[in-house]
C-alpha atoms as a PDB file:
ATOM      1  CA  UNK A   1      36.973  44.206  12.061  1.00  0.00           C
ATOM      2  CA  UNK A   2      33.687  45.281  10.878  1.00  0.00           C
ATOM      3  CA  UNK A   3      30.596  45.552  13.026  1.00  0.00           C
ATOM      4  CA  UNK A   4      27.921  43.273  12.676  1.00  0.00           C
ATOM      5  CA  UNK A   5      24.296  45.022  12.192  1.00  0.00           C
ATOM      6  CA  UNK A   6      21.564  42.958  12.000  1.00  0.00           C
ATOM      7  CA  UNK A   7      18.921  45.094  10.893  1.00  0.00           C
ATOM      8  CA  UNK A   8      20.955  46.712   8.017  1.00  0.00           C
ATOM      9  CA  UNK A   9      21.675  43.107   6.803  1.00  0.00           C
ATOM     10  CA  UNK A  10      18.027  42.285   6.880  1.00  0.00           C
ATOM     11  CA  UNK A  11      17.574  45.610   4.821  1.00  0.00           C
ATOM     12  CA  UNK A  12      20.113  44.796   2.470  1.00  0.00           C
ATOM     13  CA  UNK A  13      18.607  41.270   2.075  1.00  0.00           C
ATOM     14  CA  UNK A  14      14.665  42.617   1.288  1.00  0.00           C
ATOM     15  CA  UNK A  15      16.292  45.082  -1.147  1.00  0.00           C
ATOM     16  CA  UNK A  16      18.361  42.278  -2.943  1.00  0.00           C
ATOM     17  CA  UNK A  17      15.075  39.793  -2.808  1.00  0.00           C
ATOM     18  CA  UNK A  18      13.234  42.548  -4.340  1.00  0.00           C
ATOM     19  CA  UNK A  19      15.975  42.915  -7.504  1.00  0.00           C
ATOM     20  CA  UNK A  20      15.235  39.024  -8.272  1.00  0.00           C
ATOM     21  CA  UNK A  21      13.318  38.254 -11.304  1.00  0.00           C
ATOM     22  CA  UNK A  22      11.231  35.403 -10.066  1.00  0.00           C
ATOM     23  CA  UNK A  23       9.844  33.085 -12.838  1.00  0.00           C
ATOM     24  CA  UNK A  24       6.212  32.319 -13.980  1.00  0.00           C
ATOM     25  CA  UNK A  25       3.955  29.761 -13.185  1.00  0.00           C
ATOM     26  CA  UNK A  26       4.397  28.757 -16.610  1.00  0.00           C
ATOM     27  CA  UNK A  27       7.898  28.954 -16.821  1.00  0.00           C
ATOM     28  CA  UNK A  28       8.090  26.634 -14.084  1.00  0.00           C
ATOM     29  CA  UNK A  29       5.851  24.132 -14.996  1.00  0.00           C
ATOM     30  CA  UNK A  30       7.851  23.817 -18.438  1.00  0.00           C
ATOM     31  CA  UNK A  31      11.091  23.594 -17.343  1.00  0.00           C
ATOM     32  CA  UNK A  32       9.831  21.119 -14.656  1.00  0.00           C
ATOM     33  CA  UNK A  33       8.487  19.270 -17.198  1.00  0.00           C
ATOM     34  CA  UNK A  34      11.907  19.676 -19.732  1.00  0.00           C
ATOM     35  CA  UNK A  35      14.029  18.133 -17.030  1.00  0.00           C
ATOM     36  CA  UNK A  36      11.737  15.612 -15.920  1.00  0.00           C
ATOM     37  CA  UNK A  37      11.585  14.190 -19.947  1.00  0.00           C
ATOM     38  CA  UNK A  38      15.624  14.634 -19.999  1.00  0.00           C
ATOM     39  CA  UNK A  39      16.499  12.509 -16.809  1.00  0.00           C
ATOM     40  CA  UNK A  40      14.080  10.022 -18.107  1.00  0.00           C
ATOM     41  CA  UNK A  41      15.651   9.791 -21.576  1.00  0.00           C
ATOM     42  CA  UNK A  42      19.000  10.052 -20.069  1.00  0.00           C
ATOM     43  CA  UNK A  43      17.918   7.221 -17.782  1.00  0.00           C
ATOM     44  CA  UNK A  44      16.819   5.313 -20.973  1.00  0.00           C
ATOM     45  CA  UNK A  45      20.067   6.051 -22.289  1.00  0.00           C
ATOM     46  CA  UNK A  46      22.289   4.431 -19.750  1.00  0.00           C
ATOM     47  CA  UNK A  47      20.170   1.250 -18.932  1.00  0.00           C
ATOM     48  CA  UNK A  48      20.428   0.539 -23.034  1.00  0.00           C
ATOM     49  CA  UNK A  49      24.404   1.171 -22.812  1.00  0.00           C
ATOM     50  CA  UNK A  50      24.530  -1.206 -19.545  1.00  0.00           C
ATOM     51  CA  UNK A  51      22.558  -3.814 -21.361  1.00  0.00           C
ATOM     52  CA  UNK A  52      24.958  -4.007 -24.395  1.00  0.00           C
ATOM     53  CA  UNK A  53      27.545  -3.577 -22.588  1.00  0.00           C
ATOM     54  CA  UNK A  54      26.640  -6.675 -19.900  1.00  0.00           C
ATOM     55  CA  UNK A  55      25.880  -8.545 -23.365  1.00  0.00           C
ATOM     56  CA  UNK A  56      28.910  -8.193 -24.477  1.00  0.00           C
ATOM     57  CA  UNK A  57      31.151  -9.381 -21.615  1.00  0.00           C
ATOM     58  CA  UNK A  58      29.085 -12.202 -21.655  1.00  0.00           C
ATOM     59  CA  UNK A  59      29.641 -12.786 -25.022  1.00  0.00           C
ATOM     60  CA  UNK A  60      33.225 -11.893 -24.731  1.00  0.00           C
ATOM     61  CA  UNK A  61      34.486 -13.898 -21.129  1.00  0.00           C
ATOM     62  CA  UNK A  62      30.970 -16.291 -20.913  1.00  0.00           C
ATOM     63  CA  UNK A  63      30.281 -15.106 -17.507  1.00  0.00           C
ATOM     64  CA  UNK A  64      27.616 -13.330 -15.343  1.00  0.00           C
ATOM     65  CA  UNK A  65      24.154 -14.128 -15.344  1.00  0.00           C
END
């Protein structure tokens, strides 16, 4: 079994944090922003489909309200 060293895993950790490309502010703010628009029009999206589809099982069995 291997031993357990704590403070060459915390090494290994700062030098992995270190390799990681971090985004810009920018960056961030845009894609924040693109997913934000996308869940809204996919919200959109699925409230239209609900709505024909409710209209047309009432239309079909004449029941629900």
């Amino acid at each position: 079994m291997a031993k357990i060293d704590p403070v060459q895993y915390v090494r290994e950790v700062r030098q992995e944090v270190s390799r990681v490309t971090w985004p810009s502010r920018k960056e961030t703010l845009i894609t924040t922003g693109l997913v934000l628009a996308l869940s809204a029009l996919a919200a959109v999206f699925f409230l239209v489909v609900d709505q024909i589809i409710a209209f047309a099982m009432r239309w079909l069995f004449g029941v629900g309200a």
